[in-house]
Protein backbone atom coordinates (compact mmCIF):
# COMPACT_ATOMS: atom_id res chain seq x y z
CA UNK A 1 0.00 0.00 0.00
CA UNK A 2 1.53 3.38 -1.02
CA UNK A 3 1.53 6.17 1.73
CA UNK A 4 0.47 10.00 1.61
CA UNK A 5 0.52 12.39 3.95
CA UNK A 6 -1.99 15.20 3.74
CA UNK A 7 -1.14 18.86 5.08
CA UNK A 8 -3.56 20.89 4.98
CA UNK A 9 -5.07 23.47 7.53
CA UNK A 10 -8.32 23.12 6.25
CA UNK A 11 -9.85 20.09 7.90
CA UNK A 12 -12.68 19.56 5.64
CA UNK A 13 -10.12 19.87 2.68
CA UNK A 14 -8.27 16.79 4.48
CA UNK A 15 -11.17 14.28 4.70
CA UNK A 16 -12.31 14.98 1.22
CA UNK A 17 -8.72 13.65 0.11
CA UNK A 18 -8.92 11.15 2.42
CA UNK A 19 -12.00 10.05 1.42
CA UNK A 20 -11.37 9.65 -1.99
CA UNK A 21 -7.75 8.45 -0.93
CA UNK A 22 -8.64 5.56 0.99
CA UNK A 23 -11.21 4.46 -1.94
CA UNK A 24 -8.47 4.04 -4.01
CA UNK A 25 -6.43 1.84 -1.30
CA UNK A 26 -3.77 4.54 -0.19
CA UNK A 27 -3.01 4.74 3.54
CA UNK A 28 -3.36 8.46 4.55
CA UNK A 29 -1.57 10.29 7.21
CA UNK A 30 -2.95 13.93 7.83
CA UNK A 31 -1.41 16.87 9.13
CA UNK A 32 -2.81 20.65 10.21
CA UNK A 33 0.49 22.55 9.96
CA UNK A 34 4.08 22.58 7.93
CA UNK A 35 6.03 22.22 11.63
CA UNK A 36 4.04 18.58 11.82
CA UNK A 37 4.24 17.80 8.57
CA UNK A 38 8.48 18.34 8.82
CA UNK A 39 8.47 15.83 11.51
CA UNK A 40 6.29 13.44 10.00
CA UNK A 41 8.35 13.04 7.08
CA UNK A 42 11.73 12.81 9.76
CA UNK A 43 10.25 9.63 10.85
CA UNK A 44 7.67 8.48 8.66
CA UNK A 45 8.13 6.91 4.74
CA UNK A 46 6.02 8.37 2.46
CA UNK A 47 5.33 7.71 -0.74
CA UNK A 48 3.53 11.36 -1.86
CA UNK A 49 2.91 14.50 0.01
CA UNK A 50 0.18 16.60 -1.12
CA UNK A 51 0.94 20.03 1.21
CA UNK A 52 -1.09 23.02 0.89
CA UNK A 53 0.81 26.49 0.19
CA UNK A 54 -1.33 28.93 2.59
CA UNK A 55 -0.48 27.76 5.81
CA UNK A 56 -0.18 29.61 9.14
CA UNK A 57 3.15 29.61 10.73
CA UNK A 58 5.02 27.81 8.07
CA UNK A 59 3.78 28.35 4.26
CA UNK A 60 4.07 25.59 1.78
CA UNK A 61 6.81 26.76 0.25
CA UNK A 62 9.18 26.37 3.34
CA UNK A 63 7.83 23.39 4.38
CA UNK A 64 8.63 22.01 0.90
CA UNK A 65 11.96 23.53 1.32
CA UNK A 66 12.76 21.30 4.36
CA UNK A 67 10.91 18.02 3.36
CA UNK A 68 13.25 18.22 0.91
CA UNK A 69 16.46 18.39 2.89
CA UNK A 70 15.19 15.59 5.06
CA UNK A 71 14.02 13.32 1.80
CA UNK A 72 13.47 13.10 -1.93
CA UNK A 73 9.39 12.63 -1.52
CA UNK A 74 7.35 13.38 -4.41
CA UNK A 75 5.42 16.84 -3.68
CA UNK A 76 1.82 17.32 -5.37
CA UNK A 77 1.50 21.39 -3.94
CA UNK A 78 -2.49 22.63 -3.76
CA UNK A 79 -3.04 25.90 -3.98
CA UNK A 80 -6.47 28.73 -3.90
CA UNK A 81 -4.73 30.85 -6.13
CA UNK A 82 -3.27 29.80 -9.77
CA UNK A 83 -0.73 32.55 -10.38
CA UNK A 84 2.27 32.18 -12.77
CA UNK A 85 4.51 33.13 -9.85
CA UNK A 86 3.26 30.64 -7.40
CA UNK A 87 3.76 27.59 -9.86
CA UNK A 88 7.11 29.02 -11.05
CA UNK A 89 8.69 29.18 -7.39
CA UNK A 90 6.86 25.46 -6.94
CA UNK A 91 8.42 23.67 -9.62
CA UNK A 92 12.03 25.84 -8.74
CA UNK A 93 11.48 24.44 -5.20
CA UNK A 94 11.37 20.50 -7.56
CA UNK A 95 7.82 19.92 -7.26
CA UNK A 96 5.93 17.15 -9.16
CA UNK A 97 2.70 19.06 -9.68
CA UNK A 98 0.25 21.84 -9.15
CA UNK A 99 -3.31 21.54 -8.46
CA UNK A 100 -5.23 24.71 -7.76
CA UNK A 101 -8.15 24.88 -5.65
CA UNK A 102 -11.21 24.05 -5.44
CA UNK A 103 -10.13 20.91 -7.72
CA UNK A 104 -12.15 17.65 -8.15
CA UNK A 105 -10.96 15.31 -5.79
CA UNK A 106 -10.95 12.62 -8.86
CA UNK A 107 -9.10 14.47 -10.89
CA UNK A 108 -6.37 14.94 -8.03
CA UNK A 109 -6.11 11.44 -7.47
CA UNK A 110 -5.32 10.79 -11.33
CA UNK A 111 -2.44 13.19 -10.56
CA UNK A 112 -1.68 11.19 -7.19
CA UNK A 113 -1.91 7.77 -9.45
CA UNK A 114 0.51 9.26 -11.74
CA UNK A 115 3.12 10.62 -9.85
CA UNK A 116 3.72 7.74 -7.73
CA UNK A 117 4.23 5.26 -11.15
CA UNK A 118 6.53 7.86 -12.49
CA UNK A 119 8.24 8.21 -9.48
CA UNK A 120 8.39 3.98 -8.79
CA UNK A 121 9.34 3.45 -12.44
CA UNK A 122 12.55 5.85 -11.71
CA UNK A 123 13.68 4.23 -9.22
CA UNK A 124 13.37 1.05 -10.79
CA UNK A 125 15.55 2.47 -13.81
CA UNK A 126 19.63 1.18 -13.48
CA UNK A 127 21.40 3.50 -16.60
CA UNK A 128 24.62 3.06 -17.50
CA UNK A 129 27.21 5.88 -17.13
CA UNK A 130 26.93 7.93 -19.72
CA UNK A 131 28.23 11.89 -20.20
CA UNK A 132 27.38 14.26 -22.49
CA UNK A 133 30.04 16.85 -23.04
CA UNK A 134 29.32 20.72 -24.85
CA UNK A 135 31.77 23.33 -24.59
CA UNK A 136 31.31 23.94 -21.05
CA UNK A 137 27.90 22.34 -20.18
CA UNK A 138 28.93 18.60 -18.48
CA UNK A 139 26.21 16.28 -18.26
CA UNK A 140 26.49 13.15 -16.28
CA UNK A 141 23.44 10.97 -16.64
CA UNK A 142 24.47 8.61 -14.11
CA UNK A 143 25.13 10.53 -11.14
CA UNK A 144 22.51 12.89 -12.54
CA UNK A 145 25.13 15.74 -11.81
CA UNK A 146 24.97 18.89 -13.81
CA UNK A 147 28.17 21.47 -14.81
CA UNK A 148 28.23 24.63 -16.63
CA UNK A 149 32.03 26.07 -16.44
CA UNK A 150 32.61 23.10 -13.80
CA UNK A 151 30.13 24.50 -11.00
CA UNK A 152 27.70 22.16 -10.06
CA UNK A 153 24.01 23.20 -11.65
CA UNK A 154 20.98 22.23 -8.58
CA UNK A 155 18.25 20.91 -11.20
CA UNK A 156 14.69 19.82 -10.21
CA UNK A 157 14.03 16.17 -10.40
CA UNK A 158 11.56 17.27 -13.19
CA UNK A 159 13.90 19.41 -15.15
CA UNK A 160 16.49 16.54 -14.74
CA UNK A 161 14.14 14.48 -16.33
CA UNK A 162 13.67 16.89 -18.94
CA UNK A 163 16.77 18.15 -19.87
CA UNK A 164 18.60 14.31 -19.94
CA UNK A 165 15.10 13.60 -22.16
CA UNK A 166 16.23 16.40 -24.56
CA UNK A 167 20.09 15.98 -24.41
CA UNK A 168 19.74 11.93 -25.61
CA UNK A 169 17.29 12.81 -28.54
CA UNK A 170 19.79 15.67 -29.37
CA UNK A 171 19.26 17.44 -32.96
CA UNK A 172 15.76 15.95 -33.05
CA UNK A 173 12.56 18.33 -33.44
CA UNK A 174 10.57 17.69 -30.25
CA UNK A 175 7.14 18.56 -30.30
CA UNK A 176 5.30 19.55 -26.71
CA UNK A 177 2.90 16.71 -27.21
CA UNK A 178 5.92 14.33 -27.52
CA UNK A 179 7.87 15.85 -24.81
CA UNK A 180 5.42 16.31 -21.92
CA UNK A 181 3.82 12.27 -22.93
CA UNK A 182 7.46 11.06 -22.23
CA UNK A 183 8.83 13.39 -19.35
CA UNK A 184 5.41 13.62 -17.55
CA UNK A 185 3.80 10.31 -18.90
CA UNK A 186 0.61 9.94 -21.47
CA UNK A 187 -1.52 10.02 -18.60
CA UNK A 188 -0.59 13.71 -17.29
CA UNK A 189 -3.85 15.54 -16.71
CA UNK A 190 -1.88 19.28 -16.60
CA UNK A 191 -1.05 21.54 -19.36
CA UNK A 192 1.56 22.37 -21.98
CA UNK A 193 2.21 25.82 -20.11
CA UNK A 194 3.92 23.71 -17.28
CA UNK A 195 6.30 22.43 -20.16
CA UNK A 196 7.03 25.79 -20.71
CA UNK A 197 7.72 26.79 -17.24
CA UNK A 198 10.66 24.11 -16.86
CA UNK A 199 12.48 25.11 -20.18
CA UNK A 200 12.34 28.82 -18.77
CA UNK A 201 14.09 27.72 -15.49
CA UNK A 202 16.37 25.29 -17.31
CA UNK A 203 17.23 27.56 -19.77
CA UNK A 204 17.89 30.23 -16.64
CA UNK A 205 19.79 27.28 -14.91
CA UNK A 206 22.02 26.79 -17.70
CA UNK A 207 22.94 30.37 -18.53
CA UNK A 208 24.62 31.02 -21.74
CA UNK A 209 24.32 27.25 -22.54
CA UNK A 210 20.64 28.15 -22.87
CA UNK A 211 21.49 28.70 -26.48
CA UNK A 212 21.30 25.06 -26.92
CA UNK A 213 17.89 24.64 -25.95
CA UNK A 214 16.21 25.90 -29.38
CA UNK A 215 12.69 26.94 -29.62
CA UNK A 216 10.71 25.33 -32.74
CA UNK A 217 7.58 28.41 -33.18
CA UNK A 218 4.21 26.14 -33.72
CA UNK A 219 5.82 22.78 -33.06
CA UNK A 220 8.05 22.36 -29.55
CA UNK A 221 11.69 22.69 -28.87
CA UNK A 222 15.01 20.98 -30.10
CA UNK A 223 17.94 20.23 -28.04
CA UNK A 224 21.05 21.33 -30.61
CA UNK A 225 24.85 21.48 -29.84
């Protein structure tokens, strides 16, 4: 049985998703604030969080800050408002998806179904070592370790997944379809602006390496060297 924990402050907002949760044969573990849900996740092994950005005390943001020094947990982040800026700083912070609120609890536990497989078929993967060397952008698929000038690049897990995606299919046209069935899986239920979202921070990430990252008008993106 995979295991969630819930933070929310909103009660009623908890047994809804735990409702629907436990239908679907997930063990839930709830909690009211981001100073709980920290120490949950020092003791307890989850397989998802879903954690709430408004918060009193600690905000979503910072509790997704520390979850992830303690652990690599996948992060589903709910939100009441859908601004550019809040998604932006979510996915920076490596989160696996944005739902804003009110959402349909079905629909959010698509998004729950998905990002544990895609998560579990990661960490089932065993690549060989591989590196992919550009002037100075260093790419080691193995370790997952990124370089530009020989300083260490933090990536996402999602704009890992991304970039390696783009790097290996190097010189090919990638459409958006293509690219967001095989980095977020034929069964994502977001959008093609959250595509676009990762190649702006990757692009930022890599600095003047972004010149490699080519934008196709009408059709996607190309990865070219």
């Amino acid at each position: 049985m995979y295991s969630i924990l819930v933070v929310d402050d909103e009660e009623k907002i908890r047994t809804v998703i735990r409702k629907y949760a436990e239908f679907e044969g997930y063990g839930i573990t709830e909690a009211s604030n981001g100073i709980e849900a920290i120490e949950l996740c020092r003791t307890g092994d989850f397989n998802l969080v879903i954690l709430d950005i408004m918060m009193p005390e600690l905000d979503g943001f910072t509790v997704c800050k520390k979850i992830r020094e303690i652990r690599e947990i996948p992060i589903i982040m709910l939100s009441a408002r859908g601004e550019e800026y809040d998604k932006i700083h979510g996915f920076e912070l490596g989160i696996d998806d944005y739902v804003v609120k009110p959402f349909s609890p079905k629909e959010l536990m698509m998004r729950v179904k998905v990002v544990i497989s895609r998560n579990q078929n990661k960490l089932g993967k065993s690549d060989s070592h591989d590196v992919f060397e550009a002037e100075g952008l260093n790419i080691d698929f193995t370790s997952r370790i990124v370089k530009v000038n020989g300083e260490k690049v933090e990536l996402t897990p999602k704009e890992y997944d991304l970039l390696f995606y783009m790097v290996i299919n190097r010189g090919i046209a990638l459409s958006r379809e293509k690219l967001i069935n095989e980095v977020w899986g034929y069964d994502y239920y977001g959008d093609d602006r959250t595509l676009d979202t990762h190649i702006k921070l990757l692009r930022s990430s890599l600095k003047e390496y972004r010149k490699f990252l080519v934008t196709l008008r009408g059709v996607g993106y190309r990865f070219e060297t």
